[in-house]
C-alpha atoms as a PDB file:
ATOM      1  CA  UNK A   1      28.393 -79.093 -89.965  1.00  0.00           C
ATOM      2  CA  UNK A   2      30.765 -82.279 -89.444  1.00  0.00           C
ATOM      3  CA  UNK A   3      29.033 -82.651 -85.953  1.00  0.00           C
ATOM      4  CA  UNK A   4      25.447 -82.639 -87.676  1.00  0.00           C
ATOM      5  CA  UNK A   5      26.569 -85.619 -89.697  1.00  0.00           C
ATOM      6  CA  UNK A   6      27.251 -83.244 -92.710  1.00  0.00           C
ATOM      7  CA  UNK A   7      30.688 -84.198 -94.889  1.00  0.00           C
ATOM      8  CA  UNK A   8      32.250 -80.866 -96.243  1.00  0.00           C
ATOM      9  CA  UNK A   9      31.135 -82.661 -99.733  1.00  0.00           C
ATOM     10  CA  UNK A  10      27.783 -83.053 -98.757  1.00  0.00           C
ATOM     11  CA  UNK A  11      27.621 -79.918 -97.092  1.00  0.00           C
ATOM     12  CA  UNK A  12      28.716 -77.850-100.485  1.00  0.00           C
ATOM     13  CA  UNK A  13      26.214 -79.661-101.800  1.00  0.00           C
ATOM     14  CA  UNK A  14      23.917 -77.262-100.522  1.00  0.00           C
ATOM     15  CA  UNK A  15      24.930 -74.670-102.625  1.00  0.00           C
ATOM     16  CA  UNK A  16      23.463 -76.330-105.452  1.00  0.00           C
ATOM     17  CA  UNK A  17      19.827 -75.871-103.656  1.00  0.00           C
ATOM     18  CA  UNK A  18      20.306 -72.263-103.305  1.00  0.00           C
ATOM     19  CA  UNK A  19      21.545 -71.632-107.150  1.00  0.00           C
ATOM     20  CA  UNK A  20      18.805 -73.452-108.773  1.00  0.00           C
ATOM     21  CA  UNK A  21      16.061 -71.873-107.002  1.00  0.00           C
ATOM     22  CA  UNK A  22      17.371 -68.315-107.279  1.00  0.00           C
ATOM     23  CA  UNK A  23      18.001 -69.138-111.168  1.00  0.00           C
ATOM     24  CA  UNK A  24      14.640 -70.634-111.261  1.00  0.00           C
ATOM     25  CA  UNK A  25      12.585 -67.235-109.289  1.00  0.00           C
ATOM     26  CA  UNK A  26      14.330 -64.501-111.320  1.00  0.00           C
ATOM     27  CA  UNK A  27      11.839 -64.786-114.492  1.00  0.00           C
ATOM     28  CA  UNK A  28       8.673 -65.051-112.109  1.00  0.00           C
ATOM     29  CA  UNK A  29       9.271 -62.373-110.260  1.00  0.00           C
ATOM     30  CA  UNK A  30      10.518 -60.093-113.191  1.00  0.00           C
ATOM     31  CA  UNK A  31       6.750 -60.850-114.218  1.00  0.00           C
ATOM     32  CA  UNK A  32       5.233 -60.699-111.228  1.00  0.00           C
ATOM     33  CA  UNK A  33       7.154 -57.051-111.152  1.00  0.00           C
ATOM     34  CA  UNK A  34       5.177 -56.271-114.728  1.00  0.00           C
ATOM     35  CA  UNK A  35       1.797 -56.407-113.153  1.00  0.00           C
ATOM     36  CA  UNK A  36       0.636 -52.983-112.870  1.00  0.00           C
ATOM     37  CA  UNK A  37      -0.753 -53.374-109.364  1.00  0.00           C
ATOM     38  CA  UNK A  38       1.660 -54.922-107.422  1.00  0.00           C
ATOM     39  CA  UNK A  39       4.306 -52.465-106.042  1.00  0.00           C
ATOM     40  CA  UNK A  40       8.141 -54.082-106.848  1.00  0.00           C
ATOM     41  CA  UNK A  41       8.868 -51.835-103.364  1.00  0.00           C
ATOM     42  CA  UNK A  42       6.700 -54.259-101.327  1.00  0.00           C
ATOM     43  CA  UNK A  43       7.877 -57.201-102.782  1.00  0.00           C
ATOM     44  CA  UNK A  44      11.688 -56.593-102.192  1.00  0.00           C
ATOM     45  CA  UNK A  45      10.470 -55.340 -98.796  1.00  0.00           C
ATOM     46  CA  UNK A  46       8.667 -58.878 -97.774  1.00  0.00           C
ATOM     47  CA  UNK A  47      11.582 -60.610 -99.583  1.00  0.00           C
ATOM     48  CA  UNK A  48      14.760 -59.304 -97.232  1.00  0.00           C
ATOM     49  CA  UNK A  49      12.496 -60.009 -94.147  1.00  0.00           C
ATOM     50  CA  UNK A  50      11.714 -63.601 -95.413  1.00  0.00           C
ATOM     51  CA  UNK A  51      15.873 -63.453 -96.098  1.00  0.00           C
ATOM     52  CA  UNK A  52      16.403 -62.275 -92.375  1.00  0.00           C
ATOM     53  CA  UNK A  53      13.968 -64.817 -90.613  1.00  0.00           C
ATOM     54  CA  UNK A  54      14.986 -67.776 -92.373  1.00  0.00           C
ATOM     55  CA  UNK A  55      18.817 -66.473 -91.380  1.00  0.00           C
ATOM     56  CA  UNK A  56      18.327 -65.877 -87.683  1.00  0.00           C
ATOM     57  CA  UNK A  57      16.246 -68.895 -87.613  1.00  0.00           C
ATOM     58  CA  UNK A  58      19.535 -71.483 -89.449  1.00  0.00           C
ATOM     59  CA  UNK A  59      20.949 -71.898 -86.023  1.00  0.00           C
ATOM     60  CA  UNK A  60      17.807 -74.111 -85.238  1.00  0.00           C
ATOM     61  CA  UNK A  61      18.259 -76.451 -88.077  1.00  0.00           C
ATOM     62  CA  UNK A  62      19.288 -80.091 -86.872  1.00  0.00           C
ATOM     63  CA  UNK A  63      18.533 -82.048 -89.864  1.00  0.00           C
ATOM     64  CA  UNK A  64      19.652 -82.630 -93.468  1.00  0.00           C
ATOM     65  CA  UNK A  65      16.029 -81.505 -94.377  1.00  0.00           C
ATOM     66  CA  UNK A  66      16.227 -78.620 -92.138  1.00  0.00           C
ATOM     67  CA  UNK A  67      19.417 -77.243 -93.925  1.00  0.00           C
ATOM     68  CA  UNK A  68      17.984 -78.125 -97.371  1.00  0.00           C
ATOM     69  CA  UNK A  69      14.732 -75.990 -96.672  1.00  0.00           C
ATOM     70  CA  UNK A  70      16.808 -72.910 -95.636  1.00  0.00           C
ATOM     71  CA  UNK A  71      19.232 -73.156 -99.084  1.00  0.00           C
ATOM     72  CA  UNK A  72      16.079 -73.363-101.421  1.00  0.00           C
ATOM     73  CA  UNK A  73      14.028 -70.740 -99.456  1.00  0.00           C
ATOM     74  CA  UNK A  74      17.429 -68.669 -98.948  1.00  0.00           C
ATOM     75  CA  UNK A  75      18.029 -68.660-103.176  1.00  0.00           C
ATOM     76  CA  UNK A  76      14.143 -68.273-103.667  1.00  0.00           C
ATOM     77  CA  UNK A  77      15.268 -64.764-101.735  1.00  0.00           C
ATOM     78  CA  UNK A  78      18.289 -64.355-102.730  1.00  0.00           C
ATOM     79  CA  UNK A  79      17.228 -64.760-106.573  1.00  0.00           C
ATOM     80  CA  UNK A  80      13.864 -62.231-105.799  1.00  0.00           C
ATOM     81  CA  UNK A  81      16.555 -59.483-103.957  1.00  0.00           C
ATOM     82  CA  UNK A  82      18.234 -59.740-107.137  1.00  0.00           C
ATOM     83  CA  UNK A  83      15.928 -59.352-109.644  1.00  0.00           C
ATOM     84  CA  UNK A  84      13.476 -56.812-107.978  1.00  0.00           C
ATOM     85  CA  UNK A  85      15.996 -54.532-106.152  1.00  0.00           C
ATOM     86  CA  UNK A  86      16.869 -53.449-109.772  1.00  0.00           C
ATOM     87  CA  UNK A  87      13.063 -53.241-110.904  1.00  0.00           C
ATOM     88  CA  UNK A  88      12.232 -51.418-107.449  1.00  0.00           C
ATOM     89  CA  UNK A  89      14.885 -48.699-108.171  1.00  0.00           C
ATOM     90  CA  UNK A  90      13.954 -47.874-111.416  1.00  0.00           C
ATOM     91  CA  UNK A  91      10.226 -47.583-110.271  1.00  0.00           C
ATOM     92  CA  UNK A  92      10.739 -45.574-107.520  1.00  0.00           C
ATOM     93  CA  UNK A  93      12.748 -42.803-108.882  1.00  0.00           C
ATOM     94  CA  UNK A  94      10.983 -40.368-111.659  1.00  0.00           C
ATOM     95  CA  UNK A  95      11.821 -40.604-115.164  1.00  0.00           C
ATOM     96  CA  UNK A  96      14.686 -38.010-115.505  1.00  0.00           C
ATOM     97  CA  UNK A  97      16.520 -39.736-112.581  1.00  0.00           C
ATOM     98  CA  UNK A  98      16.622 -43.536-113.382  1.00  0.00           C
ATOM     99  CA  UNK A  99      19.905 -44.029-115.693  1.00  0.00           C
ATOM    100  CA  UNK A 100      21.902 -41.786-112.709  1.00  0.00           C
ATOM    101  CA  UNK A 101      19.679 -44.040-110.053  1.00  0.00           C
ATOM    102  CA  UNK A 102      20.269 -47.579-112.075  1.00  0.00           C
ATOM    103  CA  UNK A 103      23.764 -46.854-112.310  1.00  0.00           C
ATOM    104  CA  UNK A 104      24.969 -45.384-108.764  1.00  0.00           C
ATOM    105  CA  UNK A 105      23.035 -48.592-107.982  1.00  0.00           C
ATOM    106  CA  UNK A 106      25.434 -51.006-109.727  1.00  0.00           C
ATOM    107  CA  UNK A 107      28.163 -48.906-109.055  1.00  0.00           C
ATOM    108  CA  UNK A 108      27.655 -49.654-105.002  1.00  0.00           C
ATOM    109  CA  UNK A 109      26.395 -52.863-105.611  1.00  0.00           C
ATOM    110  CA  UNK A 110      29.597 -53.543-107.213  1.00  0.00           C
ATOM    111  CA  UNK A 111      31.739 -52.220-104.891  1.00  0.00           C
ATOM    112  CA  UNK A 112      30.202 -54.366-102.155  1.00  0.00           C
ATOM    113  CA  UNK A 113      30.910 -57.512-104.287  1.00  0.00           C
ATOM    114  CA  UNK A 114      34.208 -56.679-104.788  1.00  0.00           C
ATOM    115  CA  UNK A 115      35.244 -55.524-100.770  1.00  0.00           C
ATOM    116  CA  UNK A 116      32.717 -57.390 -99.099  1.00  0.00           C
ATOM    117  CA  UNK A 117      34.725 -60.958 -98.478  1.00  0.00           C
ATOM    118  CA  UNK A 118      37.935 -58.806 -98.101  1.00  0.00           C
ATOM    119  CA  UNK A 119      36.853 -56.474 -95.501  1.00  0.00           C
ATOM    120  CA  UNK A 120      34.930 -59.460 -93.471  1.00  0.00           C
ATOM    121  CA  UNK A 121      38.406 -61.269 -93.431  1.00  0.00           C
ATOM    122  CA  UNK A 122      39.900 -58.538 -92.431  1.00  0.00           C
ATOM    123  CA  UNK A 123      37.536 -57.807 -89.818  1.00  0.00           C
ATOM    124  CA  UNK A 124      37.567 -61.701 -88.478  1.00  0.00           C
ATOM    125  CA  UNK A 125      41.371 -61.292 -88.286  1.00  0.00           C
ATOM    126  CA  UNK A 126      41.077 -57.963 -86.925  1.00  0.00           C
ATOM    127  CA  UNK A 127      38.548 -59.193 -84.192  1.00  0.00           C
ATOM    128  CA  UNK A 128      41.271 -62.614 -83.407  1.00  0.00           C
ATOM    129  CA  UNK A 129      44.149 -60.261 -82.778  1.00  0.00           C
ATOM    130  CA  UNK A 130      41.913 -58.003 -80.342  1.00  0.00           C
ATOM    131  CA  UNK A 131      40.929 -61.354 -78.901  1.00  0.00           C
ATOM    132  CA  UNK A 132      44.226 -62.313 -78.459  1.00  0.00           C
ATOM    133  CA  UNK A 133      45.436 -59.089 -77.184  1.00  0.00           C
ATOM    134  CA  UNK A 134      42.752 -58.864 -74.899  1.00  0.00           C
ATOM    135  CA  UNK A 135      43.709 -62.232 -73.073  1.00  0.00           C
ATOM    136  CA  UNK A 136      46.882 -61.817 -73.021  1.00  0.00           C
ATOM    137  CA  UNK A 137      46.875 -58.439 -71.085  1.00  0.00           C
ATOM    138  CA  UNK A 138      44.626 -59.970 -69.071  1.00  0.00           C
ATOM    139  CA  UNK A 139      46.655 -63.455 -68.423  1.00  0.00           C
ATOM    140  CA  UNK A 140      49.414 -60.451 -67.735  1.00  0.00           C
ATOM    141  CA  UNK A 141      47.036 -58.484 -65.202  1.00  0.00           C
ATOM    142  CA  UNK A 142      46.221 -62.205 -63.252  1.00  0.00           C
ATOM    143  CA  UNK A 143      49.751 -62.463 -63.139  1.00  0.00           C
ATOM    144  CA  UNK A 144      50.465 -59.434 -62.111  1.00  0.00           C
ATOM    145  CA  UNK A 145      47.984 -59.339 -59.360  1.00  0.00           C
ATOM    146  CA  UNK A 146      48.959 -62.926 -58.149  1.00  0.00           C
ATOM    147  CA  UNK A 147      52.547 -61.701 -57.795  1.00  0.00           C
ATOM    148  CA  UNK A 148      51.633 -58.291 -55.610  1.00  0.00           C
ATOM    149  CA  UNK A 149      48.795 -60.588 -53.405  1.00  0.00           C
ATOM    150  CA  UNK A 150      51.187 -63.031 -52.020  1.00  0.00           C
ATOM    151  CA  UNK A 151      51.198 -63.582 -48.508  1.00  0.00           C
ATOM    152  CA  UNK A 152      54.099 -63.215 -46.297  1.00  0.00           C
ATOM    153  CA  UNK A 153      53.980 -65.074 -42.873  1.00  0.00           C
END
C-alpha cells in the first residue's frame, strides 16, 4: 500500500469503512430476511459472489477512492454473510433439525475463527521454507552441474 501513497495509518484506516457498513447492513437484511417472499438462500448466495468479485477485482484498485469502495462494499457483504448465513440455515433445514443445524453451525463457524489465522501462518511459513528448500537444491543442482560440465582442453 506504501507504493500507492497509502501510510500504514491511513491504510488501517480502512478498516473503519468495512466495520461501519457491516454494523450498519445487519438490521436491514435481518428484515429483508422476514419478508415472506424473498428466499434468505438467494440472498446469501448473491452476497458471497458480490464478496468474491469485489475480491478478485482489489488488485485493480489504484486510488484512495478505489480502496475505500471495496472496504464499504466488502463490510456491506461481509455484514449480509453474517447475518443471513444464520437466517438461511435455520430456513433451510425442517423444524425438528434446526437447534442440531444452528448449533453444528456455530460450532464450525467457531472453529474456523479460532484456526483460521493460525493455520494460514502456518501455511505462509510452511510455503517460505518449501520456497527456500526448493532454491536451494536447485542453487545446489546449478552447482553441481557447473562443476561436472567443465571443459578440459
Amino acid at each position: 500500500m506504501e507504493e500507492i501513497g497509502f501510510t500504514e495509518v491511513k491504510a488501517s484506516r480502512l478498516y473503519i469503512y468495512s466495520g461501519v457498513a457491516s454494523l450498519l447492513i445487519r438490521p436491514v437484511i435481518g428484515r429483508v430476511n422476514d419478508v415472506s417472499w424473498i428466499n434468505p438462500c438467494y440472498i446469501y448466495t448473491v452476497t458471497a459472489a458480490l464478496e468474491g468479485l469485489v475480491t478478485l477485482l482489489l488488485p485493480m484498485a489504484t486510488t484512495s477512492f478505489h480502496f475505500v469502495m471495496f472496504f464499504v462494499v466488502y463490510g456491506l457483504a461481509d455484514g449480509t454473510l453474517g447475518c443471513g448465513f444464520s437466517i438461511a440455515v435455520l430456513n433451510s433445514l425442517p423444524e425438528r433439525l434446526r437447534p442440531l443445524g444452528f448449533g453444528v453451525y456455530q460450532c464450525l463457524s467457531c472453529i474456523t475463527s479460532a484456526c483460521g489465522p493460525a493455520l494460514g501462518g502456518k501455511f505462509s511459513l510452511l510455503f517460505i521454507i518449501i520456497k527456500f528448500r526448493y532454491n536451494a537444491r536447485s542453487d545446489w543442482l546449478k552447482q553441481r552441474a557447473l562443476s561436472e560440465c567443465r571443459c578440459t582442453e
